[in-house]
N, C-alpha and C. Protein backbone atom coordinates (compact mmCIF):
# COMPACT_ATOMS: atom_id res chain seq x y z
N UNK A 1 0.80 -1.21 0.00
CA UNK A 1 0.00 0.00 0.00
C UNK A 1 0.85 1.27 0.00
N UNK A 2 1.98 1.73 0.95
CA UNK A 2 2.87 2.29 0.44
C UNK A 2 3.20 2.80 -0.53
N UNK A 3 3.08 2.08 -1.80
CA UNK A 3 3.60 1.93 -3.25
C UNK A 3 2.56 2.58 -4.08
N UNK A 4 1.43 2.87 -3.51
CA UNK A 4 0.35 3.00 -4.13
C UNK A 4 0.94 4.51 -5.02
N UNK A 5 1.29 5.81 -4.45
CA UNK A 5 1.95 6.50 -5.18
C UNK A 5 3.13 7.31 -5.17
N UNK A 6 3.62 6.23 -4.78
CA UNK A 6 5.27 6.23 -4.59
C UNK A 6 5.63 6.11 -6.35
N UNK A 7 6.36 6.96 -7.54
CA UNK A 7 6.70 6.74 -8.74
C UNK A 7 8.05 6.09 -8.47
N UNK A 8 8.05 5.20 -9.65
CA UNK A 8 9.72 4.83 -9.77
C UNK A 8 10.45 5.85 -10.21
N UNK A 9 9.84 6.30 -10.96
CA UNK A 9 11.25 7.42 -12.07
C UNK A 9 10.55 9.09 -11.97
N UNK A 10 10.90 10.11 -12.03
CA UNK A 10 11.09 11.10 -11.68
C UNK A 10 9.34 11.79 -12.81
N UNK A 11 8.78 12.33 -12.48
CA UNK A 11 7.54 12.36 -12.80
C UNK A 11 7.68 13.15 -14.41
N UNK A 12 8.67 13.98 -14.27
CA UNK A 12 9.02 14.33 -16.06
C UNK A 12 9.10 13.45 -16.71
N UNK A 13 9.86 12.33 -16.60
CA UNK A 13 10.07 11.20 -17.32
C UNK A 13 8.72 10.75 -17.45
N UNK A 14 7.68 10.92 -16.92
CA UNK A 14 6.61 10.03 -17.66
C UNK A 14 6.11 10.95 -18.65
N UNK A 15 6.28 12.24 -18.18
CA UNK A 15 5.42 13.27 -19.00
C UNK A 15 6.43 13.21 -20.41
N UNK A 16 7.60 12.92 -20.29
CA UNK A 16 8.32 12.92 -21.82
C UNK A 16 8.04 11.45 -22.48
N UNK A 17 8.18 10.15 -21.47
CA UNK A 17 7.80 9.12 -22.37
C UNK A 17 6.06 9.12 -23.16
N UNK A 18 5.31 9.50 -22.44
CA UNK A 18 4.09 10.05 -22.99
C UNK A 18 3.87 10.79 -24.26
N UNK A 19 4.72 11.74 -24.07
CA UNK A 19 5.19 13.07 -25.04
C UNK A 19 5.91 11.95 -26.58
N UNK A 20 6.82 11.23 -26.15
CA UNK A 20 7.02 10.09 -27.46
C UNK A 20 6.09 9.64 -27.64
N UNK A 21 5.73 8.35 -27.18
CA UNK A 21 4.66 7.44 -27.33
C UNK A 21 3.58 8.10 -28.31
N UNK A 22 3.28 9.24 -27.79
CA UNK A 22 1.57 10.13 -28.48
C UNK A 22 2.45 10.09 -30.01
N UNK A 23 3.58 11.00 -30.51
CA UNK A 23 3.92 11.45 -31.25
C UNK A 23 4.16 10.31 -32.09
N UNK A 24 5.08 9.17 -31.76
CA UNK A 24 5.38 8.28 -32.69
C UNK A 24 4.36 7.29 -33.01
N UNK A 25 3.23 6.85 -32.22
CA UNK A 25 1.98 6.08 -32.56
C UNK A 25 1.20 7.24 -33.32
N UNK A 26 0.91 8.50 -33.21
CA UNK A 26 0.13 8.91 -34.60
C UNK A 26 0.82 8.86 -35.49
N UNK A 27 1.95 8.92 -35.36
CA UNK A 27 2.59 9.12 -37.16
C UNK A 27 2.46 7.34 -37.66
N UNK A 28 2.49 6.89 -36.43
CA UNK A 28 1.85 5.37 -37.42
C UNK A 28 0.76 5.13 -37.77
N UNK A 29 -0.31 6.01 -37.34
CA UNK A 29 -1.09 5.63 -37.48
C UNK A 29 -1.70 6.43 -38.83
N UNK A 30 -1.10 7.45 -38.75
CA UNK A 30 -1.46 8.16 -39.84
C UNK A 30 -0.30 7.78 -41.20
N UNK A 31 0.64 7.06 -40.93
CA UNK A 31 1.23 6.73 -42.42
C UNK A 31 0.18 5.50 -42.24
N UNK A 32 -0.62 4.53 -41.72
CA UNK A 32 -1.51 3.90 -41.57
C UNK A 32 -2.64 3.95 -43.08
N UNK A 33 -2.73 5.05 -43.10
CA UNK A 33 -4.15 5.15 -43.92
C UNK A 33 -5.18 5.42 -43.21
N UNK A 34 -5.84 6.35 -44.32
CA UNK A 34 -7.75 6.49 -43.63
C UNK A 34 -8.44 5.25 -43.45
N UNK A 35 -7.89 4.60 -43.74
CA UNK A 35 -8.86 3.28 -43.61
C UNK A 35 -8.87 2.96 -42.67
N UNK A 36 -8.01 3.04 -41.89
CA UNK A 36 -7.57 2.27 -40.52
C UNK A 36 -8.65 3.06 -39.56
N UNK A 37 -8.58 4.27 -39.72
CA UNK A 37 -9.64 5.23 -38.74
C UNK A 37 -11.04 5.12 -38.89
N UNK A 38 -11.27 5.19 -40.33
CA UNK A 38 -12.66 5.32 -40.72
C UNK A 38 -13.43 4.08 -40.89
N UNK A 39 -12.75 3.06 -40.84
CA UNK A 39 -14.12 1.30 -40.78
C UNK A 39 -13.38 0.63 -40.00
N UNK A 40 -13.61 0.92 -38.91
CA UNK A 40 -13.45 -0.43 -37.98
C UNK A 40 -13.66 -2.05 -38.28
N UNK A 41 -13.00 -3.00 -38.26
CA UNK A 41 -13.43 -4.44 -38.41
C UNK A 41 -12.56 -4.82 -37.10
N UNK A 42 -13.39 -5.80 -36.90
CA UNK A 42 -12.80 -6.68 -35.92
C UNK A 42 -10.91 -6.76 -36.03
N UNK A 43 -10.32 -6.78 -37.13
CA UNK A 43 -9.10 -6.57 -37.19
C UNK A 43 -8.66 -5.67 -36.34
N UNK A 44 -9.26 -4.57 -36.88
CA UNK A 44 -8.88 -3.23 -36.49
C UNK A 44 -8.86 -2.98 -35.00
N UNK A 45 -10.00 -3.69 -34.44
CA UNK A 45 -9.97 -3.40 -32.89
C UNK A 45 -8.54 -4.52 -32.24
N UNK A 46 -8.84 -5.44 -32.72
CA UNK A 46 -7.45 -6.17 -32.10
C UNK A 46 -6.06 -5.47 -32.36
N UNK A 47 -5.85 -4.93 -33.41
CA UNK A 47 -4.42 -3.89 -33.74
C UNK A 47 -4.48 -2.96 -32.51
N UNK A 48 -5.61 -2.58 -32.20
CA UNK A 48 -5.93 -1.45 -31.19
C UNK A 48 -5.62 -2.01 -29.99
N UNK A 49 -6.46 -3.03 -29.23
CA UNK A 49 -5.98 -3.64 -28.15
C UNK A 49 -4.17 -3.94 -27.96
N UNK A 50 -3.63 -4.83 -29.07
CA UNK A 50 -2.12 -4.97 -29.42
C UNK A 50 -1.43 -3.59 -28.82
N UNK A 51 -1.67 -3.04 -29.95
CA UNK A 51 -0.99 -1.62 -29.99
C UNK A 51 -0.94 -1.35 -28.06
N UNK A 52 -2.32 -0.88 -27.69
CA UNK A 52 -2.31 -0.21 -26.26
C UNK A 52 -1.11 -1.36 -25.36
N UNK A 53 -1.30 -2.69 -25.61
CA UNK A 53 -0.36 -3.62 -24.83
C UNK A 53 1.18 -3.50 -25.21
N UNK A 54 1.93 -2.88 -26.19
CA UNK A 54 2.65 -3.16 -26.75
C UNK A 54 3.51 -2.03 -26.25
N UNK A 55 2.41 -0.87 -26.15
CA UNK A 55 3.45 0.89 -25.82
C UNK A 55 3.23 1.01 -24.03
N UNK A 56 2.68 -0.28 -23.76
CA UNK A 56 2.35 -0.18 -22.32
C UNK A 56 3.49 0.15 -21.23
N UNK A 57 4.62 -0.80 -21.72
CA UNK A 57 6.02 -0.75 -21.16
C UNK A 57 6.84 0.37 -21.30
N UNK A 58 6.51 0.83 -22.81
CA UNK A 58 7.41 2.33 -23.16
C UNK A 58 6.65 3.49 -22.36
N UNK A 59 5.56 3.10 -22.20
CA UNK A 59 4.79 4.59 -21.23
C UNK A 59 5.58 4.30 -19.48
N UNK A 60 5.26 2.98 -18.81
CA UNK A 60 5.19 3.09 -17.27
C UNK A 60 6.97 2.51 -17.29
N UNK A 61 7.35 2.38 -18.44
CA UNK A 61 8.64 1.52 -17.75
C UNK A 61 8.47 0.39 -16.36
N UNK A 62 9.14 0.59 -15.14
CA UNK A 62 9.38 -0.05 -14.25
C UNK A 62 8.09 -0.05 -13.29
N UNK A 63 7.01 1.27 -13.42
CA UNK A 63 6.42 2.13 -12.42
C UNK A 63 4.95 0.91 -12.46
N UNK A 64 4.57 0.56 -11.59
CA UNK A 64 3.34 0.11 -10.98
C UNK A 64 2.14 0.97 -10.33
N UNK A 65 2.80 2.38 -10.07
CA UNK A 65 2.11 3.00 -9.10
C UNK A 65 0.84 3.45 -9.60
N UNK A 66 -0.16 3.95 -8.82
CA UNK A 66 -1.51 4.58 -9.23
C UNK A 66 -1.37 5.93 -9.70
N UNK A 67 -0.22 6.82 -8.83
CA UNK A 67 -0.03 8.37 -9.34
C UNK A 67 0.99 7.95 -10.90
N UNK A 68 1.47 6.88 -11.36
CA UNK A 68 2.35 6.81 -12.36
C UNK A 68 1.19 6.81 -13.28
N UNK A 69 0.27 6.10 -13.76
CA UNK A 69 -0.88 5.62 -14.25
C UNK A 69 -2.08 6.83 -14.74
N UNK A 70 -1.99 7.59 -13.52
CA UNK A 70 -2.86 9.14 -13.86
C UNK A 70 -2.20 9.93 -14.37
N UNK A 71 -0.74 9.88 -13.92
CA UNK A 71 0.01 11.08 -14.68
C UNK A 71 0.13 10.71 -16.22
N UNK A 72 0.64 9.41 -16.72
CA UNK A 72 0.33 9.39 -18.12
C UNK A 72 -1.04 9.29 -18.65
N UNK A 73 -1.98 9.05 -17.97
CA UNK A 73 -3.59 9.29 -18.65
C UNK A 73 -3.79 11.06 -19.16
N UNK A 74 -3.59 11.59 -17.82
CA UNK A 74 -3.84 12.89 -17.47
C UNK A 74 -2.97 13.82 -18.93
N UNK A 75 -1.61 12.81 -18.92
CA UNK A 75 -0.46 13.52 -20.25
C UNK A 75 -1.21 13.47 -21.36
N UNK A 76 -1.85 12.13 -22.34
CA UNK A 76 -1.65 11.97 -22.86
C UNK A 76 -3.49 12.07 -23.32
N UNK A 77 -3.91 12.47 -22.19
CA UNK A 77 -5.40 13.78 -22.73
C UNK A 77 -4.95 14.93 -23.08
N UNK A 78 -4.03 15.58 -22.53
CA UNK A 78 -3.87 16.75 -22.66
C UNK A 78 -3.06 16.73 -24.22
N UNK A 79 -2.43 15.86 -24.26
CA UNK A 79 -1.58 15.69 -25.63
C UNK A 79 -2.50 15.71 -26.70
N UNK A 80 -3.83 15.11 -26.20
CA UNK A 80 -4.70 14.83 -27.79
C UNK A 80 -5.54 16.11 -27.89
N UNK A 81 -5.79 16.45 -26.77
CA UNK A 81 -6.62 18.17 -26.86
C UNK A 81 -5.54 19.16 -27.44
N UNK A 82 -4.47 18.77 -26.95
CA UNK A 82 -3.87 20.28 -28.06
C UNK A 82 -3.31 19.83 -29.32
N UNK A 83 -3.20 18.58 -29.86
CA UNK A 83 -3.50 18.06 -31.28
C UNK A 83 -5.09 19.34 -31.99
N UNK A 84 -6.17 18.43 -30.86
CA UNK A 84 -7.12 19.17 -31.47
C UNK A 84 -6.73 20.31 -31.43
N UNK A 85 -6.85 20.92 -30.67
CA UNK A 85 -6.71 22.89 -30.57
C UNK A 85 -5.68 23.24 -32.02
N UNK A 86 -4.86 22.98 -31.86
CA UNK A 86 -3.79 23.26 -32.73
C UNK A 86 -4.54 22.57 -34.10
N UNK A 87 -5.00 21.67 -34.82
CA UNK A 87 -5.34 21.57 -35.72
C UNK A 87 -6.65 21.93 -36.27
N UNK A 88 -6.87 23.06 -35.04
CA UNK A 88 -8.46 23.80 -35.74
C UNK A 88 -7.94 25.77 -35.62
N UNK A 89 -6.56 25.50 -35.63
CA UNK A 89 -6.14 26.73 -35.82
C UNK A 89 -5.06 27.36 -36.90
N UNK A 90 -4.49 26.00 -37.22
CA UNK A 90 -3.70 25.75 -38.04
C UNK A 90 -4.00 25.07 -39.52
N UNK A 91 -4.67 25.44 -40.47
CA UNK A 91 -4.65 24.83 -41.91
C UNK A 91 -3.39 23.97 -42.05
N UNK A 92 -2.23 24.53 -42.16
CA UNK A 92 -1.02 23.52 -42.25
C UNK A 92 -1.00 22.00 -41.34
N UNK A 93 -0.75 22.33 -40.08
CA UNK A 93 -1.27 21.55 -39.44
C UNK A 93 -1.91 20.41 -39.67
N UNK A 94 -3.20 20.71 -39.59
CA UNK A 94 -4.82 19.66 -39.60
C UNK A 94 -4.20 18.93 -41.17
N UNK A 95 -3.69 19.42 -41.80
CA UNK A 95 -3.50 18.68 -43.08
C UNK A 95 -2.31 17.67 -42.96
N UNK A 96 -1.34 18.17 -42.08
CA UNK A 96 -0.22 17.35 -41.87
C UNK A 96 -0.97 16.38 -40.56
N UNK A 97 -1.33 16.75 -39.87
CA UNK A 97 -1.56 15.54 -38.54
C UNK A 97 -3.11 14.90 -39.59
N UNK A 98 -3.62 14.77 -40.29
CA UNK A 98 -5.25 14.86 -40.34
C UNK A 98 -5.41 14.24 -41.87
N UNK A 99 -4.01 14.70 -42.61
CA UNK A 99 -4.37 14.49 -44.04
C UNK A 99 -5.43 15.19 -44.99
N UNK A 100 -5.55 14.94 -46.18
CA UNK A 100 -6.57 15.80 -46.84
C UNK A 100 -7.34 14.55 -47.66
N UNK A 101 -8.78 14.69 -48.08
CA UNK A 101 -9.11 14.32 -48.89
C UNK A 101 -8.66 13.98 -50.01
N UNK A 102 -8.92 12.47 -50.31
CA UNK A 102 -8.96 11.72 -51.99
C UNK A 102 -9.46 11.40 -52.60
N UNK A 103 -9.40 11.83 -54.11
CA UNK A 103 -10.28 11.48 -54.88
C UNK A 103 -10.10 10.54 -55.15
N UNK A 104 -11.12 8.92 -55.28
CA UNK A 104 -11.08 7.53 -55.42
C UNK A 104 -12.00 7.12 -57.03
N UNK A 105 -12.63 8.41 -57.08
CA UNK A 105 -13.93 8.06 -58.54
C UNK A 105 -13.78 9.55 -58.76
N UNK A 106 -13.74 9.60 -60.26
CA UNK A 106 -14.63 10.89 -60.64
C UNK A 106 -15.15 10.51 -62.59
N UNK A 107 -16.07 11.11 -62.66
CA UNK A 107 -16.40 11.05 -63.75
C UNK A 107 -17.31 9.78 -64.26
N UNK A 108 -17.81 8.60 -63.23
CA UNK A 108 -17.68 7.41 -63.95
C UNK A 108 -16.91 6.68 -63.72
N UNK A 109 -15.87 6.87 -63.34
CA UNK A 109 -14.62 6.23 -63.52
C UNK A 109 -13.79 5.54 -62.17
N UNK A 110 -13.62 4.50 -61.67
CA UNK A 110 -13.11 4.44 -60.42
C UNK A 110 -11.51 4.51 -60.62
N UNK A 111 -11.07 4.71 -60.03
CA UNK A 111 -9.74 5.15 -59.93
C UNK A 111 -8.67 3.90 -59.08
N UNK A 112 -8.48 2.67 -59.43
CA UNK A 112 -8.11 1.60 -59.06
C UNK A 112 -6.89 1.82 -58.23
N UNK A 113 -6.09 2.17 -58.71
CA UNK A 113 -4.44 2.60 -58.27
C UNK A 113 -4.88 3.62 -56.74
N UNK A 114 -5.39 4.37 -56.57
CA UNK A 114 -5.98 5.21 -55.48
C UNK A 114 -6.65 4.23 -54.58
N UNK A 115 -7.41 3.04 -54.70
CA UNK A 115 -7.82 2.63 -54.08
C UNK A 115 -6.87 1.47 -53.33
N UNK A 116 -6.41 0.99 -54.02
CA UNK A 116 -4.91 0.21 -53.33
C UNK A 116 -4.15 1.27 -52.65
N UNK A 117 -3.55 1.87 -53.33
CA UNK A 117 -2.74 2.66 -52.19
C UNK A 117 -3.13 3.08 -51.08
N UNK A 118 -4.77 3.17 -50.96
CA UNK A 118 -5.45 3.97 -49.73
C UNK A 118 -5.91 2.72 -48.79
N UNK A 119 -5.71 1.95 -49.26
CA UNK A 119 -6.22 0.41 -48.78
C UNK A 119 -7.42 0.65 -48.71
N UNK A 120 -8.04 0.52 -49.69
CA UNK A 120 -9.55 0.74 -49.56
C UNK A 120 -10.15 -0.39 -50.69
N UNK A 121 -10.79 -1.48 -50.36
CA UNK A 121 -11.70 -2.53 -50.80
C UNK A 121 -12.43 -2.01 -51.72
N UNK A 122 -12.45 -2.65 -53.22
CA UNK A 122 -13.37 -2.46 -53.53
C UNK A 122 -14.84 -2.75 -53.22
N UNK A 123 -14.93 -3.72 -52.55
CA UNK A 123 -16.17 -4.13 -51.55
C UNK A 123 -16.73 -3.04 -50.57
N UNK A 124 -15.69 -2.40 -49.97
CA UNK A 124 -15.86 -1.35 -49.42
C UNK A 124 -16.06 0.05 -50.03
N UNK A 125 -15.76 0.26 -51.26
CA UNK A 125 -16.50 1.27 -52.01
C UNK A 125 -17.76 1.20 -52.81
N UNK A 126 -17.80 -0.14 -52.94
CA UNK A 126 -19.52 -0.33 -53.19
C UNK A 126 -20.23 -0.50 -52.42
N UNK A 127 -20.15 -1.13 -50.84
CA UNK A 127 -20.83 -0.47 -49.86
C UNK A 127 -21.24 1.14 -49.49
N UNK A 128 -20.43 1.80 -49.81
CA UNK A 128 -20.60 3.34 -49.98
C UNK A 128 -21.33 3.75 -50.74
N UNK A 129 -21.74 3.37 -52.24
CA UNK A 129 -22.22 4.02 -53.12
C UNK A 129 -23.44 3.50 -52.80
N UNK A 130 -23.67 1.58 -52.09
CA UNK A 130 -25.34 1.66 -52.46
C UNK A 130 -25.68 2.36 -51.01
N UNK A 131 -25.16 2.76 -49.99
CA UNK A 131 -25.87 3.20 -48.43
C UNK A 131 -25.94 4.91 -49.24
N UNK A 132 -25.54 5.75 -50.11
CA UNK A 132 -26.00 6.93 -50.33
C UNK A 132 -26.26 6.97 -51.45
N UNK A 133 -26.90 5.98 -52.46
CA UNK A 133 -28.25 5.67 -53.31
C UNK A 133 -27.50 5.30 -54.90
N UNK A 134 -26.18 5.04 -55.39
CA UNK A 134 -25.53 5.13 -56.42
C UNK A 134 -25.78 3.65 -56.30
N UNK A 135 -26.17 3.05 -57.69
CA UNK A 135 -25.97 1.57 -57.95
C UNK A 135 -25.14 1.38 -58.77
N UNK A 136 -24.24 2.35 -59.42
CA UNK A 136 -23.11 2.07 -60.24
C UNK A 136 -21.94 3.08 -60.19
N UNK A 137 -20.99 2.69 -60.12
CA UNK A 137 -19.90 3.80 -60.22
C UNK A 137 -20.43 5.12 -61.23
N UNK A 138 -20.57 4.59 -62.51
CA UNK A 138 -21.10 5.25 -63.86
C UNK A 138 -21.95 6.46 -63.34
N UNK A 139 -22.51 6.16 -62.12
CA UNK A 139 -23.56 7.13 -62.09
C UNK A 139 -22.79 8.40 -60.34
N UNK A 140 -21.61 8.05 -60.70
CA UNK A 140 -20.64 9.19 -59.79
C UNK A 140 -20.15 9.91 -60.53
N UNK A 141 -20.56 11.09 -60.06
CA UNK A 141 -19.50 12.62 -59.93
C UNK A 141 -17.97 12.36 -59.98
N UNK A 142 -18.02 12.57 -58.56
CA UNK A 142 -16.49 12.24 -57.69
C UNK A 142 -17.04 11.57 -56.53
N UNK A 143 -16.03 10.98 -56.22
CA UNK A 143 -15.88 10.16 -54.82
C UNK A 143 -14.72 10.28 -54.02
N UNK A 144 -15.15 10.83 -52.97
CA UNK A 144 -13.72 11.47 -52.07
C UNK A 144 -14.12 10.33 -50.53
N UNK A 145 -12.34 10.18 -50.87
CA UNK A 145 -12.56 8.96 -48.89
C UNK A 145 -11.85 10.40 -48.03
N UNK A 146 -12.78 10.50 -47.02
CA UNK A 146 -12.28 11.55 -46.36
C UNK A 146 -11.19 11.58 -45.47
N UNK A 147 -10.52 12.30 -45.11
CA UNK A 147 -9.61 11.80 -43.67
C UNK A 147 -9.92 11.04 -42.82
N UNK A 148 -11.77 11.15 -42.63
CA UNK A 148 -12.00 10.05 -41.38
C UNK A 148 -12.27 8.69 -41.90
N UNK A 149 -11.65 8.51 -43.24
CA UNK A 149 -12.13 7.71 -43.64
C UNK A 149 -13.19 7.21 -44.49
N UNK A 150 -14.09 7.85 -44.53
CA UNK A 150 -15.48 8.16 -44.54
C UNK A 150 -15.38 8.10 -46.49
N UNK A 151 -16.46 7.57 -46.62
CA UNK A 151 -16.75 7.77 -48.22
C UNK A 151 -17.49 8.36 -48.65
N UNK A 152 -17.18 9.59 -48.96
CA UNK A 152 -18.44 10.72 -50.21
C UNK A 152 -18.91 10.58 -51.38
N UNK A 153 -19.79 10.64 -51.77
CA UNK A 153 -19.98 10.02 -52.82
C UNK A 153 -20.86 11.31 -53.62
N UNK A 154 -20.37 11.98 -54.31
CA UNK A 154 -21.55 13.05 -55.39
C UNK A 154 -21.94 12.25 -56.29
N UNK A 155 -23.36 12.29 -56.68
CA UNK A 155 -23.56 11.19 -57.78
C UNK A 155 -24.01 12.38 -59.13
N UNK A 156 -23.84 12.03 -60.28
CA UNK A 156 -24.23 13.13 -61.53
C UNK A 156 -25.15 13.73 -61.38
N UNK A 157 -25.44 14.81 -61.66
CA UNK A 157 -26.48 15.04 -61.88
C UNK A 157 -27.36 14.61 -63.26
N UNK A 158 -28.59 14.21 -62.65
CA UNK A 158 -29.60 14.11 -64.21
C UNK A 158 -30.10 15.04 -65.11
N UNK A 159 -29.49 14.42 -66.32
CA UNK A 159 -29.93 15.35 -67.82
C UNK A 159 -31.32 15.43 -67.50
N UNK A 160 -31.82 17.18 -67.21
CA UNK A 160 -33.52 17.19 -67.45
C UNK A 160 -33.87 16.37 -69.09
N UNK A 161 -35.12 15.94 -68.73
CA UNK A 161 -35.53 15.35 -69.99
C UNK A 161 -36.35 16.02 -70.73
């Protein structure tokens, strides 16, 4: 009981291993792909569970304690709120931490090479088109996968008759 918040290592040190950890897991996650953010599958949650077990050691090192445990929770909220803050103030920014929109279809046309590179299923882009009413590529505008992942879909407009 003693131990309860007694830290092993000097309380900066958690706030800097925190300070890594945040920084080098988004940049994986974001050379990752939108995909990874925007459709969850059962995969995806186990990478997630992994992942949290994996940076568990690089966050507490040696430390067991309860004040070790809040201080990196407490860090590494504050780390993701000023992500946010900073990327709703910053255009540069939000594009570098956040990425920008891709075009995956336009014209008719799906754009194959875009969709591999983005890891994006074609199964998973025809789920998109029939949940916002397109039954054929042919009958898309453009199709943008958003940063969150997310699939837009403009469909043509119809020649009045």
């Amino acid at each position: 009981m003693p131990d309860l918040f007694a830290l092993a290592m000097p309380w900066w040190e958690f706030v800097l291993r925190a300070v890594v950890v945040y920084v080098v897991v988004l940049g994986m996650v974001r050379l990752g792909g939108k995909r990874a953010l925007g459709q969850i599958t059962p995969f995806d949650v186990l990478l997630i569970v992994l992942l949290g077990n994996a940076v568990q050691n690089a966050l507490l090192g040696t430390d067991t304690s309860l004040g070790g445990g809040l201080l990196l929770a407490a860090t590494l909220i504050l780390l993701n709120y000023g992500v946010g803050w900073l990327t709703t103030r910053s255009r540069r920014m939000e594009r570098m931490i956040e990425g920008e929109p891709v075009v995956i279809a336009r014209d008719g046309r799906l754009l194959a090479a875009v969709l591999r590179r983005e890891l994006v299923s074609t199964a998973d882009f025809d789920a998109a088109l029939r949940q916002q009413g397109c039954l054929r590529v042919e009958d898309v505008e453009l199709a943008l996968l958003e940063t969150t992942g997310h699939i837009t879909i403009i469909p043509r407009q119809k020649s009045p008759s």
